[in-house]
Protein backbone atom coordinates (compact mmCIF):
# COMPACT_ATOMS: atom_id res chain seq x y z
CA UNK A 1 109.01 -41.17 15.87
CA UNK A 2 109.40 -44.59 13.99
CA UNK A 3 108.37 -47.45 15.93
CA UNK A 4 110.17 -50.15 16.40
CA UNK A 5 107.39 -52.55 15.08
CA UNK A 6 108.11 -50.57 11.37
CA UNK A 7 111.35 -51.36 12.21
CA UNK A 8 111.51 -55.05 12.31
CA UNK A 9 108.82 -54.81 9.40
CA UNK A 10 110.57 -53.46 7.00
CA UNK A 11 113.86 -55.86 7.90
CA UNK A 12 111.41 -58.48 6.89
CA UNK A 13 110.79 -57.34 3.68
CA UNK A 14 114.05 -56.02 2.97
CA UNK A 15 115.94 -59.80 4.02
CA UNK A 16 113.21 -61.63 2.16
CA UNK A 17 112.46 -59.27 -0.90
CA UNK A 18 108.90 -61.19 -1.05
CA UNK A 19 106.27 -59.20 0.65
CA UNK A 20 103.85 -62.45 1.06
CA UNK A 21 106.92 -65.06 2.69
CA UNK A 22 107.99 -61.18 4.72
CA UNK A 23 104.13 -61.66 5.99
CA UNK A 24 104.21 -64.89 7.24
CA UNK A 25 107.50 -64.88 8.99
CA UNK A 26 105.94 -62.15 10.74
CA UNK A 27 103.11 -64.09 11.27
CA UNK A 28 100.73 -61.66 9.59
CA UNK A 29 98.61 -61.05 6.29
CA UNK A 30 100.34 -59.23 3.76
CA UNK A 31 98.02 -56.23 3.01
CA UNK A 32 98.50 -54.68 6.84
CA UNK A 33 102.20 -55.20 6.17
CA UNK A 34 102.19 -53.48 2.91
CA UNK A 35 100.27 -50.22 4.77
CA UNK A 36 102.77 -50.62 6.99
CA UNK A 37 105.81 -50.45 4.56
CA UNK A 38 104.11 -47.22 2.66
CA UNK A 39 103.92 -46.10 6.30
CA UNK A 40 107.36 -45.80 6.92
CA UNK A 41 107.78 -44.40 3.50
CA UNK A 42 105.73 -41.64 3.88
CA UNK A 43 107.67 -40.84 7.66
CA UNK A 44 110.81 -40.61 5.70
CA UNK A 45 110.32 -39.38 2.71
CA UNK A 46 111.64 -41.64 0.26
CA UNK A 47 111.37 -44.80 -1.28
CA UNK A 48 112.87 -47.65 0.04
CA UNK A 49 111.49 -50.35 -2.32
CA UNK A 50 111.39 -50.75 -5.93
CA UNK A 51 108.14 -52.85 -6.59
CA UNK A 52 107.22 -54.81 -9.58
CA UNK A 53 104.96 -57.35 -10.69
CA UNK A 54 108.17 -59.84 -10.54
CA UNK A 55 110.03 -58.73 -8.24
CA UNK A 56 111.06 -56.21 -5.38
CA UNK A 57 114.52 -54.69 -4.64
CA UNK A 58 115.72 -51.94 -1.92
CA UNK A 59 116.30 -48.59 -3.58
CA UNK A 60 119.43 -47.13 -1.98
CA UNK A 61 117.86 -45.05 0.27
CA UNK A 62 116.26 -48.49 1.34
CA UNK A 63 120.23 -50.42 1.58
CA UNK A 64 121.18 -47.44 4.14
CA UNK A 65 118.37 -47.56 5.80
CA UNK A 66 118.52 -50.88 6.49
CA UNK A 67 121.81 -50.52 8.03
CA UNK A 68 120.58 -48.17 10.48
CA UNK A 69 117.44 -50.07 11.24
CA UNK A 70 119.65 -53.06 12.24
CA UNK A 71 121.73 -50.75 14.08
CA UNK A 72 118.91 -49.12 15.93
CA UNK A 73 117.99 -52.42 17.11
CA UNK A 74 120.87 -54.14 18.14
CA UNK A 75 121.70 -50.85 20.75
CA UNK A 76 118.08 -51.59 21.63
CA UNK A 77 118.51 -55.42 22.37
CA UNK A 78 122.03 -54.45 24.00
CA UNK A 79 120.37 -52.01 26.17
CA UNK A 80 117.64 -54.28 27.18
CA UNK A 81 119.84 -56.56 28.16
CA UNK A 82 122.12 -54.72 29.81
CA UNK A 83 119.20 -53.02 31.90
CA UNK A 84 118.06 -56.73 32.40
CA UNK A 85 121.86 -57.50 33.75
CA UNK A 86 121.93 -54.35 35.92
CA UNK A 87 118.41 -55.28 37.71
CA UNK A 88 119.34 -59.14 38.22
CA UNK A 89 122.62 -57.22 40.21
CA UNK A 90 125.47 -58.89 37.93
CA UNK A 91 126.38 -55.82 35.53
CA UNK A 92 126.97 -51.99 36.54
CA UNK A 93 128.81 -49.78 37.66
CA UNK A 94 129.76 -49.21 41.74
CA UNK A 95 131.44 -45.98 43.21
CA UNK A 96 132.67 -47.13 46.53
CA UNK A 97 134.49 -44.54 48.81
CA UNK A 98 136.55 -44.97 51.69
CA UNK A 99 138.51 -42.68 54.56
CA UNK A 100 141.59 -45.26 54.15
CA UNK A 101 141.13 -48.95 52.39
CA UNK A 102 144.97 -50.28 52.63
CA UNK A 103 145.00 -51.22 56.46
CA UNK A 104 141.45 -53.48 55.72
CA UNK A 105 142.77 -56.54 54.35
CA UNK A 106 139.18 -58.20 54.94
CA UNK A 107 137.42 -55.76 53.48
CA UNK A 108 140.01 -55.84 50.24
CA UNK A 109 139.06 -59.65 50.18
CA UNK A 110 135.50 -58.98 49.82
CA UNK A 111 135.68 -56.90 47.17
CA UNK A 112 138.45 -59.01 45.57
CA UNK A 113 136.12 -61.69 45.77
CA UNK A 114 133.55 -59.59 44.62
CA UNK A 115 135.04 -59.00 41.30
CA UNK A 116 135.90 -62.31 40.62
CA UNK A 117 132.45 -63.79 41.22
CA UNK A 118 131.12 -60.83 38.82
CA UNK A 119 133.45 -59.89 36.56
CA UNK A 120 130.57 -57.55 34.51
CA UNK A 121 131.06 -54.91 37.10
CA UNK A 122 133.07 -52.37 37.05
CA UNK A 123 134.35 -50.07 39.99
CA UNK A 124 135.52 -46.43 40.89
CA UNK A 125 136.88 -46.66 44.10
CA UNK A 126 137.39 -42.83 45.65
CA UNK A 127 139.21 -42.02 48.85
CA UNK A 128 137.48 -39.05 51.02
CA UNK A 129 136.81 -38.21 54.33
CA UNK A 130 134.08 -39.02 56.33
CA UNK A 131 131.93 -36.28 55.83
CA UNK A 132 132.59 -36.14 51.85
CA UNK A 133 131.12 -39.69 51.71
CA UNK A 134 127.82 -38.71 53.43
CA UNK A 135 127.14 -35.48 51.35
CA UNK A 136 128.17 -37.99 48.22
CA UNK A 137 126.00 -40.78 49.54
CA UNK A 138 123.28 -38.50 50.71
CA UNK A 139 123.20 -36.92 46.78
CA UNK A 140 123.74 -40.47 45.48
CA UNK A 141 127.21 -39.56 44.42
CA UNK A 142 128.14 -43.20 45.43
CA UNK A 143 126.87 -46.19 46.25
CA UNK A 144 128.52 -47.95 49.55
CA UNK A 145 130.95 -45.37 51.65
CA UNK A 146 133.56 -46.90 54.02
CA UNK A 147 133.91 -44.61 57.41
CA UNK A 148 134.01 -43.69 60.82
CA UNK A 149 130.65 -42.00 62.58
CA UNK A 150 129.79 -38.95 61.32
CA UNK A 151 128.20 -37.56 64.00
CA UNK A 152 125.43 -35.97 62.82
CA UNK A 153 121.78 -37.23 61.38
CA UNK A 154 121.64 -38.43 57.49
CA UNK A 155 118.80 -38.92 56.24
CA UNK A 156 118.11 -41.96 54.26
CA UNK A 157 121.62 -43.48 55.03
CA UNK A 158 121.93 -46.86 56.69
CA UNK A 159 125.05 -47.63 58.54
CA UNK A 160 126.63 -50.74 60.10
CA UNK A 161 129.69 -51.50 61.72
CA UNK A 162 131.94 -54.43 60.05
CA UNK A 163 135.11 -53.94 62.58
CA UNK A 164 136.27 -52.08 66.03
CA UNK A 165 139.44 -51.43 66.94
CA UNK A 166 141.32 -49.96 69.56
CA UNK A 167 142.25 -46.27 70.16
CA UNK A 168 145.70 -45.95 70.24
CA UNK A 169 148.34 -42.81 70.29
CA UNK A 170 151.50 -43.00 67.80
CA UNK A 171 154.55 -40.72 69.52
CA UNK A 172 157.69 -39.87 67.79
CA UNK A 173 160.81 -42.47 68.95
CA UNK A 174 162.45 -40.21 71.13
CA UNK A 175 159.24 -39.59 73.20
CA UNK A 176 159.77 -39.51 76.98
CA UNK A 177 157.18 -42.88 77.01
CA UNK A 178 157.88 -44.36 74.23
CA UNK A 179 159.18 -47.29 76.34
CA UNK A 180 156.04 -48.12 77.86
CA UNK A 181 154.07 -50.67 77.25
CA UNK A 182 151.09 -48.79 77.48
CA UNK A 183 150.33 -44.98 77.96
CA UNK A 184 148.69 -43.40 80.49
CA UNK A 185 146.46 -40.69 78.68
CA UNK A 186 146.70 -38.53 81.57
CA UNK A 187 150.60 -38.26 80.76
CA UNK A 188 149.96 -36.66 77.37
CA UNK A 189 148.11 -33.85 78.85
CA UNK A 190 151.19 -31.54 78.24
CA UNK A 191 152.28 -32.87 75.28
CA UNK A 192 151.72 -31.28 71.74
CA UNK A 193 149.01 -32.98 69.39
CA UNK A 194 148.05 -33.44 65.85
CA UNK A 195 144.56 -34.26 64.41
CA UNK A 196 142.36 -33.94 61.53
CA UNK A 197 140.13 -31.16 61.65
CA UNK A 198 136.53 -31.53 62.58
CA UNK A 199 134.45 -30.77 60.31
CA UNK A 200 136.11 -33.82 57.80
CA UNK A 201 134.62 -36.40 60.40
CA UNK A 202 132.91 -35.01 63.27
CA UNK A 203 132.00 -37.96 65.33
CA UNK A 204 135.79 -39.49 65.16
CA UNK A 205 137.20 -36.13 66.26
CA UNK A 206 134.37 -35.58 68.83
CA UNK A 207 135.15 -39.10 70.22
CA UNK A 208 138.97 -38.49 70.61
CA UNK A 209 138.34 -34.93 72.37
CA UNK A 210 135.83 -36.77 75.02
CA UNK A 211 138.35 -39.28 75.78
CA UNK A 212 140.80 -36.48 76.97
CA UNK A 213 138.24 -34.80 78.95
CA UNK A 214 137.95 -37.99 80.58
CA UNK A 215 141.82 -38.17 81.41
CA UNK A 216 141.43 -34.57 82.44
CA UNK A 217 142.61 -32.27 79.55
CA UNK A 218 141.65 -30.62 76.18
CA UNK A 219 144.37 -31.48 74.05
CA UNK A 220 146.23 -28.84 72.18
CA UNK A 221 146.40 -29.14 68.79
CA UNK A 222 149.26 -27.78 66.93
CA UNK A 223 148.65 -28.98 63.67
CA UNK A 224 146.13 -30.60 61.25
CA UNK A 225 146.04 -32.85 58.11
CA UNK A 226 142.90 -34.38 56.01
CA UNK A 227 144.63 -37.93 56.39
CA UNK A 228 145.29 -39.88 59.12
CA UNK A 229 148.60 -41.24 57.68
CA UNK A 230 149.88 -37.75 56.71
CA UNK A 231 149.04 -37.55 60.96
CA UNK A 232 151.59 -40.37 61.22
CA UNK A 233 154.39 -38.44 59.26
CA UNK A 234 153.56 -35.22 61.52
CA UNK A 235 154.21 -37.35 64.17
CA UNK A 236 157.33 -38.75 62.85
CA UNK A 237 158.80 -35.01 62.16
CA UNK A 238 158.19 -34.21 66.10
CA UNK A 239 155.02 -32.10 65.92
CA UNK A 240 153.12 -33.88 68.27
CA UNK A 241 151.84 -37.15 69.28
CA UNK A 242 148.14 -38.55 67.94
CA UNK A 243 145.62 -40.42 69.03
CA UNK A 244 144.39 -42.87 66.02
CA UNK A 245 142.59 -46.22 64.88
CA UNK A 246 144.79 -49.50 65.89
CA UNK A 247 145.10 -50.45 62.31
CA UNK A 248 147.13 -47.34 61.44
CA UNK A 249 149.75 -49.52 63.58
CA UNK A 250 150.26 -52.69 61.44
CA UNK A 251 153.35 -51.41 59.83
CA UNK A 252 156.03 -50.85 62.40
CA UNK A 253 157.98 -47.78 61.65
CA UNK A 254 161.80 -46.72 62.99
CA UNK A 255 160.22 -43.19 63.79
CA UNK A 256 156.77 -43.80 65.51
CA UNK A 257 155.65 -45.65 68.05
CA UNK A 258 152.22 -47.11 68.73
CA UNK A 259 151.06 -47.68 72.09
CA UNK A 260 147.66 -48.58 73.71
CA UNK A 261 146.32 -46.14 76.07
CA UNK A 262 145.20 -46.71 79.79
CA UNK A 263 141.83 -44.61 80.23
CA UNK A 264 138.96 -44.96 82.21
CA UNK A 265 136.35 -44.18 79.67
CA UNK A 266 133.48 -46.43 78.45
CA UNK A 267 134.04 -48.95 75.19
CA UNK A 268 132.51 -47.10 72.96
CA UNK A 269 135.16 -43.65 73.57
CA UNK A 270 137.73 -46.65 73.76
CA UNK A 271 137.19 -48.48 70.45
CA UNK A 272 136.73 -46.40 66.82
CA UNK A 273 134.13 -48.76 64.33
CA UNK A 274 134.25 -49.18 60.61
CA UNK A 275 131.14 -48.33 59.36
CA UNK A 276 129.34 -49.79 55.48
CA UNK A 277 127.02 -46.85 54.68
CA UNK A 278 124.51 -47.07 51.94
CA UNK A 279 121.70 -44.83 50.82
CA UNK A 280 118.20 -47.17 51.09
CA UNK A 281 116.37 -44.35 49.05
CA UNK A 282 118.65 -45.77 46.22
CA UNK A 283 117.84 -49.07 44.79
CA UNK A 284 120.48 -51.21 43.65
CA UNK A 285 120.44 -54.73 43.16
CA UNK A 286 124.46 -54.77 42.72
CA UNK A 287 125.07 -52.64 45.50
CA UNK A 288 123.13 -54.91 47.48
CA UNK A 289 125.09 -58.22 46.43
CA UNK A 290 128.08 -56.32 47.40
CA UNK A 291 127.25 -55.85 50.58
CA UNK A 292 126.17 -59.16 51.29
CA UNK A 293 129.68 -60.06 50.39
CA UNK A 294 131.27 -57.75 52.82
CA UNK A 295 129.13 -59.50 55.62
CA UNK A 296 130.02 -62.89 54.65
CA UNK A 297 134.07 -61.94 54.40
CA UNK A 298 134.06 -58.99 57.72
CA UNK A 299 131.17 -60.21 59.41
CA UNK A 300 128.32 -57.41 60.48
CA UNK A 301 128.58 -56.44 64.04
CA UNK A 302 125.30 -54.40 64.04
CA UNK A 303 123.36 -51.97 62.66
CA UNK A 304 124.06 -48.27 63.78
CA UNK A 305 121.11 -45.76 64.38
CA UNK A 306 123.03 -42.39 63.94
CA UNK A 307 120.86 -39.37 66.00
């Protein structure tokens, strides 16, 4: 290996073609620095100088190596500053992943203003279900995940909620209640439904089934999808009717409606959160800034202790 010192040695010598002025804009006696030039010879195995009592000239061995030496170093002063950047939190690289982004128009201004503020880093932005962004965040996949509870234990993984919402149903137009105001969830007990399956985000599903319970049914399910807008359009053919976030609802459509439901269950079967998750094992001075940001813009409603 060739250190670096060598290096920036033999640029000396090579820019100044004077061994004693190479020396003292190194700040050092010429005699080391000629060792060390004979040095570096030796390690490569030719001859980058041609010495004489008059002068000294670069062999061509010594004009491509000098090339490279510069090279070397410049990726070495890029690097160092771009590790420099990266710990400071103003250059990287962020993998954010969410169950659904488009209905968060807070959220979208966080990150918008995110970018803007610093422009250095750069984003992949994934959309995956609630339990593919813990197994990603848990194997530090990714560095903030956007999604409901997961209902089970992860360790290492902080969560906090930045919005609630309401639990609402969606029914097709020609529903029997789709002129109510509101829906008794007792009502639906015969009806046909459509869900995600469990295992893609266990503590939403688990959440949805209790509330049932509580209006005294189990649901049956006639059909699943992965997303709950591809729920929506199962809805919309007639398949059933779903229970889902309130934001789902902020487009009106001519072939669903969106209702709130009438239940007597506690808030916290009533309301669905957003949760920011992040790994703490995983330092990240970028990652950190960003969330900061997404407190300022959404607000943080509280930290969530997931057993």
């Amino acid at each position: 290996m060739i250190e670096t010192r060598l290096l920036y040695q033999f640029i000396a010598v090579a820019e100044e073609l004077h061994f004693n002025r190479a020396a003292i804009r190194l700040h050092m006696a010429q005699p080391p620095l000629s060792q060390a030039i004979r040095r570096l010879e030796e390690q490569i195995g030719a001859p980058l100088f041609e010495r004489t009592n008059r002068k000294v000239t670069l062999t061509p061995a010594g004009k491509v190596f000098l090339e490279s030496a510069k090279r070397v170093l410049d990726l070495l002063d890029h690097g160092v500053e771009h590790t420099r950047r990266v710990a400071q939190g103003v250059e990287g690289h962020l993998i954010l992943t969410f169950i659904n982004i488009e209905p968060y128009a807070k959220l979208l201004t966080a990150i918008r203003h995110f970018h803007f503020n610093y422009p250095a880093v750069s984003f992949t932005i994934q959309e995956a279900t609630t339990q593919e962004q813990i197994e990603n965040l848990e194997r530090g996949h990714a560095a903030i995940g956007f999604m409901r509870r997961p209902g089970r234990t992860a360790l290492g993984l902080k969560f906090e909620a930045i919005l609630k919402e309401s639990v609402i149903v969606a029914l097709p137009c020609a529903h029997r209640l789709a002129k109510y105001q509101k829906i008794p969830l007792v009502q639906l007990q015969q009806d046909a439904f459509v869900s995600s399956p469990r295992y893609l985000g266990q503590g939403f599903h688990d959440q949805l089934m209790q509330l049932c319970e509580i209006a005294g049914f189990v649901p049956r399910v006639v059909q699943q999808a992965r997303q709950l807008q591809t729920l929506v359009a199962l809805v919309a053919a007639g398949f059933g009717v779903a229970l889902l976030p309130a934001s789902l609802a902020q487009h009106e459509r001519e072939d669903v409606v969106f209702r709130p439901i009438q239940v007597d269950a506690p808030d916290a079967l009533r309301y669905v959160e957003l949760l920011m998750v992040w790994n703490e094992y995983k330092h990240c001075a970028i990652r950190d800034k960003l969330l900061d940001e997404v407190r300022n813009v959404m607000g943080s409603q509280s930290i969530i202790e997931i057993i």
